[in-house]
C-alpha atoms as a PDB file:
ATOM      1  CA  UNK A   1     -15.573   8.772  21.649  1.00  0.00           C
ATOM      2  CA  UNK A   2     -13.195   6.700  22.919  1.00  0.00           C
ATOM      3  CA  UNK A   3      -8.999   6.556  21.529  1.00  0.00           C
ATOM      4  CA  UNK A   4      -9.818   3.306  20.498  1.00  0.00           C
ATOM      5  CA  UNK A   5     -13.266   3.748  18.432  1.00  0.00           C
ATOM      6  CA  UNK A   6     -11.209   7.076  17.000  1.00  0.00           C
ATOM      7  CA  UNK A   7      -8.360   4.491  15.901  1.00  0.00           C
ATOM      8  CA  UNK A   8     -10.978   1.931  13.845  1.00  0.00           C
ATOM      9  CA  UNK A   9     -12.970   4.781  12.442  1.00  0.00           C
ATOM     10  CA  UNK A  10      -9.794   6.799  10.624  1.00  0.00           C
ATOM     11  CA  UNK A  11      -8.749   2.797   9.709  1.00  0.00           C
ATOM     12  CA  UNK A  12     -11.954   3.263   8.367  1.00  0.00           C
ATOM     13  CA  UNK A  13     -11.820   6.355   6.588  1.00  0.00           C
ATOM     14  CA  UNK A  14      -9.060   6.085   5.437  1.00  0.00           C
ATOM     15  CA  UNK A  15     -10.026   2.409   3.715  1.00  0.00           C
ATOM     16  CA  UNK A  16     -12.419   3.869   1.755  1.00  0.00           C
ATOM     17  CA  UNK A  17     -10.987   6.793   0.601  1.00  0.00           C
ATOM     18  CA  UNK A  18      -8.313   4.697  -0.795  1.00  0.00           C
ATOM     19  CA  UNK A  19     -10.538   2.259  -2.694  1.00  0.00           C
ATOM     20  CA  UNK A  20     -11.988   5.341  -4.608  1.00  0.00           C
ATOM     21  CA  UNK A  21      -8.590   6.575  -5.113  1.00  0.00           C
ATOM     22  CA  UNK A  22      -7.469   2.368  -6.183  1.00  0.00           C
ATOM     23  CA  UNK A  23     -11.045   2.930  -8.286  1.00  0.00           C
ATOM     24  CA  UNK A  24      -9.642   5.712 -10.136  1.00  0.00           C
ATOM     25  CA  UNK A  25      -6.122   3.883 -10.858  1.00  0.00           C
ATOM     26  CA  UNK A  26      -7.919   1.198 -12.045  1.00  0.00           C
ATOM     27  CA  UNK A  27     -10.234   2.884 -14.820  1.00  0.00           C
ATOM     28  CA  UNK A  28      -6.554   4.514 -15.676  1.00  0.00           C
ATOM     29  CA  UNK A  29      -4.650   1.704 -16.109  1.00  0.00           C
ATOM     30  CA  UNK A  30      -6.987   0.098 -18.497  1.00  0.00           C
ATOM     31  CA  UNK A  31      -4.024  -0.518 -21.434  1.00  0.00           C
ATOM     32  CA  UNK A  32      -4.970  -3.181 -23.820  1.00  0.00           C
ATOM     33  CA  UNK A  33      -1.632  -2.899 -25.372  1.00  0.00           C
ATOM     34  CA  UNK A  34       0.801  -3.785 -22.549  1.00  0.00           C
ATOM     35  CA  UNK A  35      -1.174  -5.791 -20.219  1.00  0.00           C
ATOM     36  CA  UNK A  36       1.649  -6.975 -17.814  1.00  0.00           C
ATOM     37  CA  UNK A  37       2.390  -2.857 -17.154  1.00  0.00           C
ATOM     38  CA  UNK A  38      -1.255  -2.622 -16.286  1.00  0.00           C
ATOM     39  CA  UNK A  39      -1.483  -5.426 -13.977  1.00  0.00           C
ATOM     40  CA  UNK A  40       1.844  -4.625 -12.119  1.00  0.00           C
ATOM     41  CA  UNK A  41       1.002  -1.275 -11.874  1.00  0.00           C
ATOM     42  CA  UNK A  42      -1.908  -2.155 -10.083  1.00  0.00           C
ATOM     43  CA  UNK A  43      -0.625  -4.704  -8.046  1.00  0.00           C
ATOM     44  CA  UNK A  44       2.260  -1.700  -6.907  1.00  0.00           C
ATOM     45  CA  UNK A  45       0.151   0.856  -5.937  1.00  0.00           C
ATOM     46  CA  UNK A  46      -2.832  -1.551  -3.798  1.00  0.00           C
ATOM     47  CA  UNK A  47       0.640  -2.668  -1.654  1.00  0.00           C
ATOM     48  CA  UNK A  48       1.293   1.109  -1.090  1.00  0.00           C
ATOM     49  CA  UNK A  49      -2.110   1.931  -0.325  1.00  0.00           C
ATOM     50  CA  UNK A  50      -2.668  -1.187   1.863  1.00  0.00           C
ATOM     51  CA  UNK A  51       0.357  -2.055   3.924  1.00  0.00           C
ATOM     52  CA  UNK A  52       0.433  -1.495   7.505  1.00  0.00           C
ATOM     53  CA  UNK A  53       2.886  -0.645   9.569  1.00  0.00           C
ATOM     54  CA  UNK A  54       3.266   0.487  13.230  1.00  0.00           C
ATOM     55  CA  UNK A  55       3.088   4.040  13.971  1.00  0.00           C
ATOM     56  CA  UNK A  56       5.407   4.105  17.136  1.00  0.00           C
ATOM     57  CA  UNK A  57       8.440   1.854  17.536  1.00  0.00           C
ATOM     58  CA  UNK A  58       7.034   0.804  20.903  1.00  0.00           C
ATOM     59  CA  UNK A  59       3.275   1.111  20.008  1.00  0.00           C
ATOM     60  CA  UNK A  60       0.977  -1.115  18.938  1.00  0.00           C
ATOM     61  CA  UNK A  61      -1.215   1.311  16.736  1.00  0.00           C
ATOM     62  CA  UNK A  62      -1.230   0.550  13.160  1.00  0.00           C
ATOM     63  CA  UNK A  63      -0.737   3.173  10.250  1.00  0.00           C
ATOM     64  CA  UNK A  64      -0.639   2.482   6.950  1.00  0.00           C
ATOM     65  CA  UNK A  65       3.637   2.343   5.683  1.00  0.00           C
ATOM     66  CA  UNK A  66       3.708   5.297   3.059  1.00  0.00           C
ATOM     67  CA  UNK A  67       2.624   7.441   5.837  1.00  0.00           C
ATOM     68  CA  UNK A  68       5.058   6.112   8.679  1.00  0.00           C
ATOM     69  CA  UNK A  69       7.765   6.475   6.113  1.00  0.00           C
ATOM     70  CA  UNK A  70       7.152   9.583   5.430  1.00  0.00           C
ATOM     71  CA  UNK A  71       6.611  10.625   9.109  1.00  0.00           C
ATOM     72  CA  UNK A  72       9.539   9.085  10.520  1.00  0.00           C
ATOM     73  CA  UNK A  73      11.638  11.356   7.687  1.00  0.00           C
ATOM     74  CA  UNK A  74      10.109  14.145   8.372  1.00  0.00           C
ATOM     75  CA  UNK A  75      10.595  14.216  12.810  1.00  0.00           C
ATOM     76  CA  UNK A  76      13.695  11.888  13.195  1.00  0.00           C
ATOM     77  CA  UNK A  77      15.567  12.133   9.835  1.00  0.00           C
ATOM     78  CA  UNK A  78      16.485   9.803   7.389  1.00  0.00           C
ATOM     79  CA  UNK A  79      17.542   6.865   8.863  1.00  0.00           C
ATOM     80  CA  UNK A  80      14.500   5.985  10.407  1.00  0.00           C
ATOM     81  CA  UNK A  81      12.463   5.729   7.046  1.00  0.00           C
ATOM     82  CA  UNK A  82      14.325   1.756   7.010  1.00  0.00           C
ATOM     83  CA  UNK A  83      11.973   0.688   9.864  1.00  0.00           C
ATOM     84  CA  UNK A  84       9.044   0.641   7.385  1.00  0.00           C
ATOM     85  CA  UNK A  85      10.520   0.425   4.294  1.00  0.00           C
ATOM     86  CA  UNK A  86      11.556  -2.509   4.658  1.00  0.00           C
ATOM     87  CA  UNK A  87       7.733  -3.922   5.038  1.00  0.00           C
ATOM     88  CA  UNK A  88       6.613  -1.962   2.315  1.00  0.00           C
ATOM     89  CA  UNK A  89       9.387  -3.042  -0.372  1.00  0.00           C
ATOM     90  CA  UNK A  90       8.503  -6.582   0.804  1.00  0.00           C
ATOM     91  CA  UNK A  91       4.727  -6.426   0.284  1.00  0.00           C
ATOM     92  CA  UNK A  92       5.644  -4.488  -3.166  1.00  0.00           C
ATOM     93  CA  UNK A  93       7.699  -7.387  -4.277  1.00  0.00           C
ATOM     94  CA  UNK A  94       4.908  -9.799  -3.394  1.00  0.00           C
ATOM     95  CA  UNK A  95       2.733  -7.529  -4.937  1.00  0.00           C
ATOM     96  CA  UNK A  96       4.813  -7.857  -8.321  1.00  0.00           C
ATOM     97  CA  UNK A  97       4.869 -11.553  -8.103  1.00  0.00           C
ATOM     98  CA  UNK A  98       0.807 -11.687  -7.782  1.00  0.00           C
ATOM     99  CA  UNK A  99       0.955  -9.687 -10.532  1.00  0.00           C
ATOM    100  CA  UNK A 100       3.102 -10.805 -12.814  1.00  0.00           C
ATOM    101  CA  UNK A 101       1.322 -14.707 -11.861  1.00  0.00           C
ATOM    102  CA  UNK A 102      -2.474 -13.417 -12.580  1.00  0.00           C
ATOM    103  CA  UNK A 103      -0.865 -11.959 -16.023  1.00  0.00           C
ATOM    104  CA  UNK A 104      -0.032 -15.528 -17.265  1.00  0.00           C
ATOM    105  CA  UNK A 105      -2.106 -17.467 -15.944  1.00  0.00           C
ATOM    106  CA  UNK A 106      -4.750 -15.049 -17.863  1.00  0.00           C
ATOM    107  CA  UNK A 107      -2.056 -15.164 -20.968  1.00  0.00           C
ATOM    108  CA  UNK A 108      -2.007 -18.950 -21.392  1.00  0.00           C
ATOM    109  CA  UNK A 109      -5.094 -19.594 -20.498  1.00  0.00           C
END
């Protein structure tokens, strides 16, 4: 197989994996008490699980931000963790607004 057919196919992979894992948050975070925890909760972890981000800092391969994050602490030290954390704490606070919107418009509806 070819670099590029590997590259779609762990994109792949990985996608699925992490809708069965986003399944399994979801059947947990059933609360019928505190619906707005439950919602941003969700909204949270689907921005982890889901942002991109690119892999090299000259590349154009994407990989998903948790994982760059994590990489970049663990080879080049802490200070490179800001190149996608910043993405990622974006897409989380977007995240929390979608959220926190599809909580009241289902409130006052």
């Amino acid at each position: 197989m070819e670099p590029e057919n590997n590259y779609w196919l762990i994109w792949l992979i990985y996608l699925l994996t992490s809708s069965l894992f986003y399944y399994g948050v979801w059947r947990l975070t059933r609360f019928q008490q505190t619906l707005w925890r439950c919602y941003s909760l969700r909204a949270v972890i689907a921005a982890i699980i889901i942002t991109p981000w690119y892999a090299n800092a000259y590349g154009a391969a994407l990989a998903p931000a948790w994982i760059v994050i994590l990489l970049d602490a663990i080879t080049i030290g802490g200070d490179a963790t800001v190149r996608a954390s910043i993405p990622l704490i974006s897409s989380i606070i977007v995240a929390e607004l979608i959220g926190t919107a599809i909580y009241l418009i289902k409130k006052y509806r």
